[in-house]
PDB file of N, CA and C in Angstrom:
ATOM      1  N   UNK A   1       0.839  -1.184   0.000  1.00  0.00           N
ATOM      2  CA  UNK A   1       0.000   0.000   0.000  1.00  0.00           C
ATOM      3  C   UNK A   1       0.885   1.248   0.000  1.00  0.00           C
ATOM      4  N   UNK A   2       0.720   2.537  -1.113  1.00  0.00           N
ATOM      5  CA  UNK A   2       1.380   3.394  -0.761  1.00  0.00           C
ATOM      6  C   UNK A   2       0.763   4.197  -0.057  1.00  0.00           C
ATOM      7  N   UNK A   3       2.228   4.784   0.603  1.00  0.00           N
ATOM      8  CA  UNK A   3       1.960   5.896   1.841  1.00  0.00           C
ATOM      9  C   UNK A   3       1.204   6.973   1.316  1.00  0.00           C
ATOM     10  N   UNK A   4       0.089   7.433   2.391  1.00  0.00           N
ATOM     11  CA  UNK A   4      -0.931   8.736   1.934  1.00  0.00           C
ATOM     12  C   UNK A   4       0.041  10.020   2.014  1.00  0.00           C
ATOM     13  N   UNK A   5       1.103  10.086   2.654  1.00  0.00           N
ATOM     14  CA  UNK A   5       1.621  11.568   3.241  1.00  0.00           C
ATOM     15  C   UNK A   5       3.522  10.992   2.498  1.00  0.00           C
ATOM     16  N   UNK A   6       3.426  12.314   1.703  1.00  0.00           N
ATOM     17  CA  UNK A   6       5.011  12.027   1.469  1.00  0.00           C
ATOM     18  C   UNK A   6       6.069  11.540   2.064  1.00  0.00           C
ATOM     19  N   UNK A   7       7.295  11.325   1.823  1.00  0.00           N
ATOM     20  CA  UNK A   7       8.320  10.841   3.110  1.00  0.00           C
ATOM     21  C   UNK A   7       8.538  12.009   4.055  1.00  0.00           C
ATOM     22  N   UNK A   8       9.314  13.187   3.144  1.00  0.00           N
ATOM     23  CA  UNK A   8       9.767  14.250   3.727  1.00  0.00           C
ATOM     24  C   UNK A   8       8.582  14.754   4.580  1.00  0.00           C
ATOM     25  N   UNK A   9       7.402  14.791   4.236  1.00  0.00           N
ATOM     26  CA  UNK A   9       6.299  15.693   5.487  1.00  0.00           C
ATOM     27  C   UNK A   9       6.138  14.769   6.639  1.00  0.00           C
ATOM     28  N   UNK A  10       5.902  13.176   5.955  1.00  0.00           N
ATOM     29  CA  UNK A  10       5.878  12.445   7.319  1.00  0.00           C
ATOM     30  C   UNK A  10       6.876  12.219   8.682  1.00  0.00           C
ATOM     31  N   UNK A  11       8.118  12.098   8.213  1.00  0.00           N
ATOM     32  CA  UNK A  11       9.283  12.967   8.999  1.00  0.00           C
ATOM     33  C   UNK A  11       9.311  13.794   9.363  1.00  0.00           C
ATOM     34  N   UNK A  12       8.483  14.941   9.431  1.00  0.00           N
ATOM     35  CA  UNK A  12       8.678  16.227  10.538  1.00  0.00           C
ATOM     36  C   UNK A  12       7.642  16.221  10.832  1.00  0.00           C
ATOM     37  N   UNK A  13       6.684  15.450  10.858  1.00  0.00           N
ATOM     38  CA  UNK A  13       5.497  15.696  11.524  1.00  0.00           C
ATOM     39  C   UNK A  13       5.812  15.051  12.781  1.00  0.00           C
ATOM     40  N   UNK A  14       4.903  15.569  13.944  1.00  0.00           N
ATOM     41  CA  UNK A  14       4.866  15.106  15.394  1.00  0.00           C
ATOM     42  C   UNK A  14       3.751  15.733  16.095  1.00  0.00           C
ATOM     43  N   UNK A  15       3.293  14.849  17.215  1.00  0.00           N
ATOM     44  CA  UNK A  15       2.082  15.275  17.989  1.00  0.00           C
ATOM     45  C   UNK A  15       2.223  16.466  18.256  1.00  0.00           C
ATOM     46  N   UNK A  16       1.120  16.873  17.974  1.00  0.00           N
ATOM     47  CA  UNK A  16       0.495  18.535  18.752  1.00  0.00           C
ATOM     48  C   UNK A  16       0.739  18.596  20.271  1.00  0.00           C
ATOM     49  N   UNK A  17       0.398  17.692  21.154  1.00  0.00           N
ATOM     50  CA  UNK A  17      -0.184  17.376  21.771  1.00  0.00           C
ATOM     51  C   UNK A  17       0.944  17.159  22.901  1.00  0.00           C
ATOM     52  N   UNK A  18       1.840  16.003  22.629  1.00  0.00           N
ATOM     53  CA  UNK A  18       3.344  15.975  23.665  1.00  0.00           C
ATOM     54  C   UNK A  18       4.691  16.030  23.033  1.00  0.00           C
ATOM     55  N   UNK A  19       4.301  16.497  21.595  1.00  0.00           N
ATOM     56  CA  UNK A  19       5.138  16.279  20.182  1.00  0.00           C
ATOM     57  C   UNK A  19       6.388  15.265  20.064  1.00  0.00           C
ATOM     58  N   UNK A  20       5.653  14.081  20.474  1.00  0.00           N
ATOM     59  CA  UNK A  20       6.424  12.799  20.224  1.00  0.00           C
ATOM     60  C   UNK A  20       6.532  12.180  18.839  1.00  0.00           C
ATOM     61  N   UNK A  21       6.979  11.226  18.396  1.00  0.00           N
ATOM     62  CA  UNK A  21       6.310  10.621  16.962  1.00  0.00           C
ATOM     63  C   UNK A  21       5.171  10.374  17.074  1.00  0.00           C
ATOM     64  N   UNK A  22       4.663  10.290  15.631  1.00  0.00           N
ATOM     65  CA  UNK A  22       3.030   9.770  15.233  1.00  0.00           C
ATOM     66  C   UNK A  22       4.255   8.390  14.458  1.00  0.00           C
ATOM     67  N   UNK A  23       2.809   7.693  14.328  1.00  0.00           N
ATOM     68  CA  UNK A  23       3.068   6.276  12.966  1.00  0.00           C
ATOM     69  C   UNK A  23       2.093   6.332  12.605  1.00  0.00           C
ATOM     70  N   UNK A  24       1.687   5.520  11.160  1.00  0.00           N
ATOM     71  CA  UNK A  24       0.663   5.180  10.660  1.00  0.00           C
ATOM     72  C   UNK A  24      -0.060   3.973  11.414  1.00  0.00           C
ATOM     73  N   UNK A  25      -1.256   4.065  11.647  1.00  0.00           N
ATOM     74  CA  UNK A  25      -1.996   2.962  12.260  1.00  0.00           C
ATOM     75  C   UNK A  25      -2.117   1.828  10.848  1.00  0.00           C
ATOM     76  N   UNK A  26      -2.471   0.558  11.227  1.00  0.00           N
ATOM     77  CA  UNK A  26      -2.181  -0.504  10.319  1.00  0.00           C
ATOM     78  C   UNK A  26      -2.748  -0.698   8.673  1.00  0.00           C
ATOM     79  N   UNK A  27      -4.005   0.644   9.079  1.00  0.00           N
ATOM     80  CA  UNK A  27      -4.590   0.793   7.229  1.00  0.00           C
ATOM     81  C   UNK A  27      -3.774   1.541   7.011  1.00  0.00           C
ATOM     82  N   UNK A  28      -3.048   2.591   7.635  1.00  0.00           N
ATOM     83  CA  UNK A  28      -2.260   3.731   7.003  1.00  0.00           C
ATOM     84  C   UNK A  28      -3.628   5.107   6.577  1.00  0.00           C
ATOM     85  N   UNK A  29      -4.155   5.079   7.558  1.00  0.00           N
ATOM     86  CA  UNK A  29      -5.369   5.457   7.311  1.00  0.00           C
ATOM     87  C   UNK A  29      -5.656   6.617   8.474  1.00  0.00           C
ATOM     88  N   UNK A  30      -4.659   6.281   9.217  1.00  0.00           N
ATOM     89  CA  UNK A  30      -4.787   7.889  10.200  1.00  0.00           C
ATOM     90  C   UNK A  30      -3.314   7.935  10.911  1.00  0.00           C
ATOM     91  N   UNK A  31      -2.783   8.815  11.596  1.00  0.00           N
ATOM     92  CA  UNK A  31      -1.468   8.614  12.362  1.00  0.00           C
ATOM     93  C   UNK A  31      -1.920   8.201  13.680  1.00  0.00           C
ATOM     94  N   UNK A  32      -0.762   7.484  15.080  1.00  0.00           N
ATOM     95  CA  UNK A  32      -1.084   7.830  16.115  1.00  0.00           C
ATOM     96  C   UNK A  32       0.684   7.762  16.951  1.00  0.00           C
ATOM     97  N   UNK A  33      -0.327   8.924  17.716  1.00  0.00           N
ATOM     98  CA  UNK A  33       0.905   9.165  19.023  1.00  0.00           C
ATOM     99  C   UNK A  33       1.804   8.111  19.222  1.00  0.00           C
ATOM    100  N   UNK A  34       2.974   7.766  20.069  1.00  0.00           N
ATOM    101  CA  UNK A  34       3.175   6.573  20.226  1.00  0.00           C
ATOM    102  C   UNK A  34       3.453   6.763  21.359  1.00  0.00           C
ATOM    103  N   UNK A  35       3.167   7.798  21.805  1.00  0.00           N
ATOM    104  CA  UNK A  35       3.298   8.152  23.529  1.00  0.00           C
ATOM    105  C   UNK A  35       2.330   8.425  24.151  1.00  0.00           C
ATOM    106  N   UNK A  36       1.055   9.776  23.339  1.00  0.00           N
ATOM    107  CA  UNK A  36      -0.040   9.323  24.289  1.00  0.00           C
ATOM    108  C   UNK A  36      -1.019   8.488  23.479  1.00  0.00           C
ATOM    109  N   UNK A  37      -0.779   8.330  22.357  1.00  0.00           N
ATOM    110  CA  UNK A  37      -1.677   7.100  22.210  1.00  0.00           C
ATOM    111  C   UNK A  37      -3.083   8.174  21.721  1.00  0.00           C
ATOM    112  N   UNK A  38      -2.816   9.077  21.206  1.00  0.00           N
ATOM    113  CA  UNK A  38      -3.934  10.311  20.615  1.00  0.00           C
ATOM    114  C   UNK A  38      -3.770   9.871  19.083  1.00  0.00           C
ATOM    115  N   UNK A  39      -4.887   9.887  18.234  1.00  0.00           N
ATOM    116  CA  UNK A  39      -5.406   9.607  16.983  1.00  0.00           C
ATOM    117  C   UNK A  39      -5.714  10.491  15.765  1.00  0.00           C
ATOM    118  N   UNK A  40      -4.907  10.221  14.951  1.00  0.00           N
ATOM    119  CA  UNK A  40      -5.161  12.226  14.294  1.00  0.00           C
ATOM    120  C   UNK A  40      -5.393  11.194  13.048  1.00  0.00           C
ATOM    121  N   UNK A  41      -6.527  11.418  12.297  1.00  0.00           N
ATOM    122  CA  UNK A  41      -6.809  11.013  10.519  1.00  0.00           C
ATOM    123  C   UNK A  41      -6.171  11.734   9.711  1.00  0.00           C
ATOM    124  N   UNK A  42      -6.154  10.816   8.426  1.00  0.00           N
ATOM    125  CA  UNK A  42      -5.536  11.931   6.909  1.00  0.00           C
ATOM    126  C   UNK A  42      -6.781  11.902   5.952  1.00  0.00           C
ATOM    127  N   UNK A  43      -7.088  13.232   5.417  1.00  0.00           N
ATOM    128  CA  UNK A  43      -8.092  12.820   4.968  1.00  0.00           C
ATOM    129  C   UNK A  43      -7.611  13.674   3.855  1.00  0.00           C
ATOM    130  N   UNK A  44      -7.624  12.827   2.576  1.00  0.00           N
ATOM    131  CA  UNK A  44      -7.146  12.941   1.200  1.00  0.00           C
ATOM    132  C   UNK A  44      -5.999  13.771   1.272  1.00  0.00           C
ATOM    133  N   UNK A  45      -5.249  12.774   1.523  1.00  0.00           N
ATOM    134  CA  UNK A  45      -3.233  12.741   1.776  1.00  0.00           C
ATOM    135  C   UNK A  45      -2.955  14.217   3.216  1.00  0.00           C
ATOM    136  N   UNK A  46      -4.000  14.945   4.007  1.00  0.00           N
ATOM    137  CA  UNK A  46      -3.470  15.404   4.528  1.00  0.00           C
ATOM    138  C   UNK A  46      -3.904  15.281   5.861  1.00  0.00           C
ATOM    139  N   UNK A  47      -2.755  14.983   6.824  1.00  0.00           N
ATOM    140  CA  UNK A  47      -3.065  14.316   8.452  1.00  0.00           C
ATOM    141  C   UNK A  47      -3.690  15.756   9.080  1.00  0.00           C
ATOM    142  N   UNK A  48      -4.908  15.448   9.759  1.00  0.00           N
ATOM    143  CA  UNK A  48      -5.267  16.593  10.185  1.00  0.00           C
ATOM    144  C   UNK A  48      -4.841  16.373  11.863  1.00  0.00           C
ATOM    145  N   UNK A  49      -4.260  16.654  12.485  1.00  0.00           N
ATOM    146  CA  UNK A  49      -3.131  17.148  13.630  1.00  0.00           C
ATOM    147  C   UNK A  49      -3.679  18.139  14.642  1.00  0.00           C
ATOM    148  N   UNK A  50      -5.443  18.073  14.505  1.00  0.00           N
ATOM    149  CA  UNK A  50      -5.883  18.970  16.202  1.00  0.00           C
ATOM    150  C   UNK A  50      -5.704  18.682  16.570  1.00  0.00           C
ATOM    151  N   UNK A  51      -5.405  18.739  17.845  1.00  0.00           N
ATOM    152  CA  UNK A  51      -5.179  18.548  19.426  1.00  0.00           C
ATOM    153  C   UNK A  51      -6.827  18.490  19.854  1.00  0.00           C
TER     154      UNK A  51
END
């Protein structure tokens, strides 16, 4: 499956929130925290990242 979010943007992206890494959850279908475990979607290639 290709990735929804480029390499270079997915690399500087990080939680709003405790700005740890995100990963793709297993569809590749939203990011999540890997620290608090907070859930941010991409919706047509772009991760939307509210807090």
């Amino acid at each position: 499956m290709k990735d929804p979010i480029s390499k270079e943007l997915y690399d500087l992206l990080a939680c709003p929130i405790c700005k740890s890494n995100i990963i793709y959850n297993k569809d590749k279908t939203s990011l999540i925290c890997k620290k608090c475990d907070k859930n941010y979607p991409i919706k047509e290639g772009i991760p939307l990242l509210l807090p």
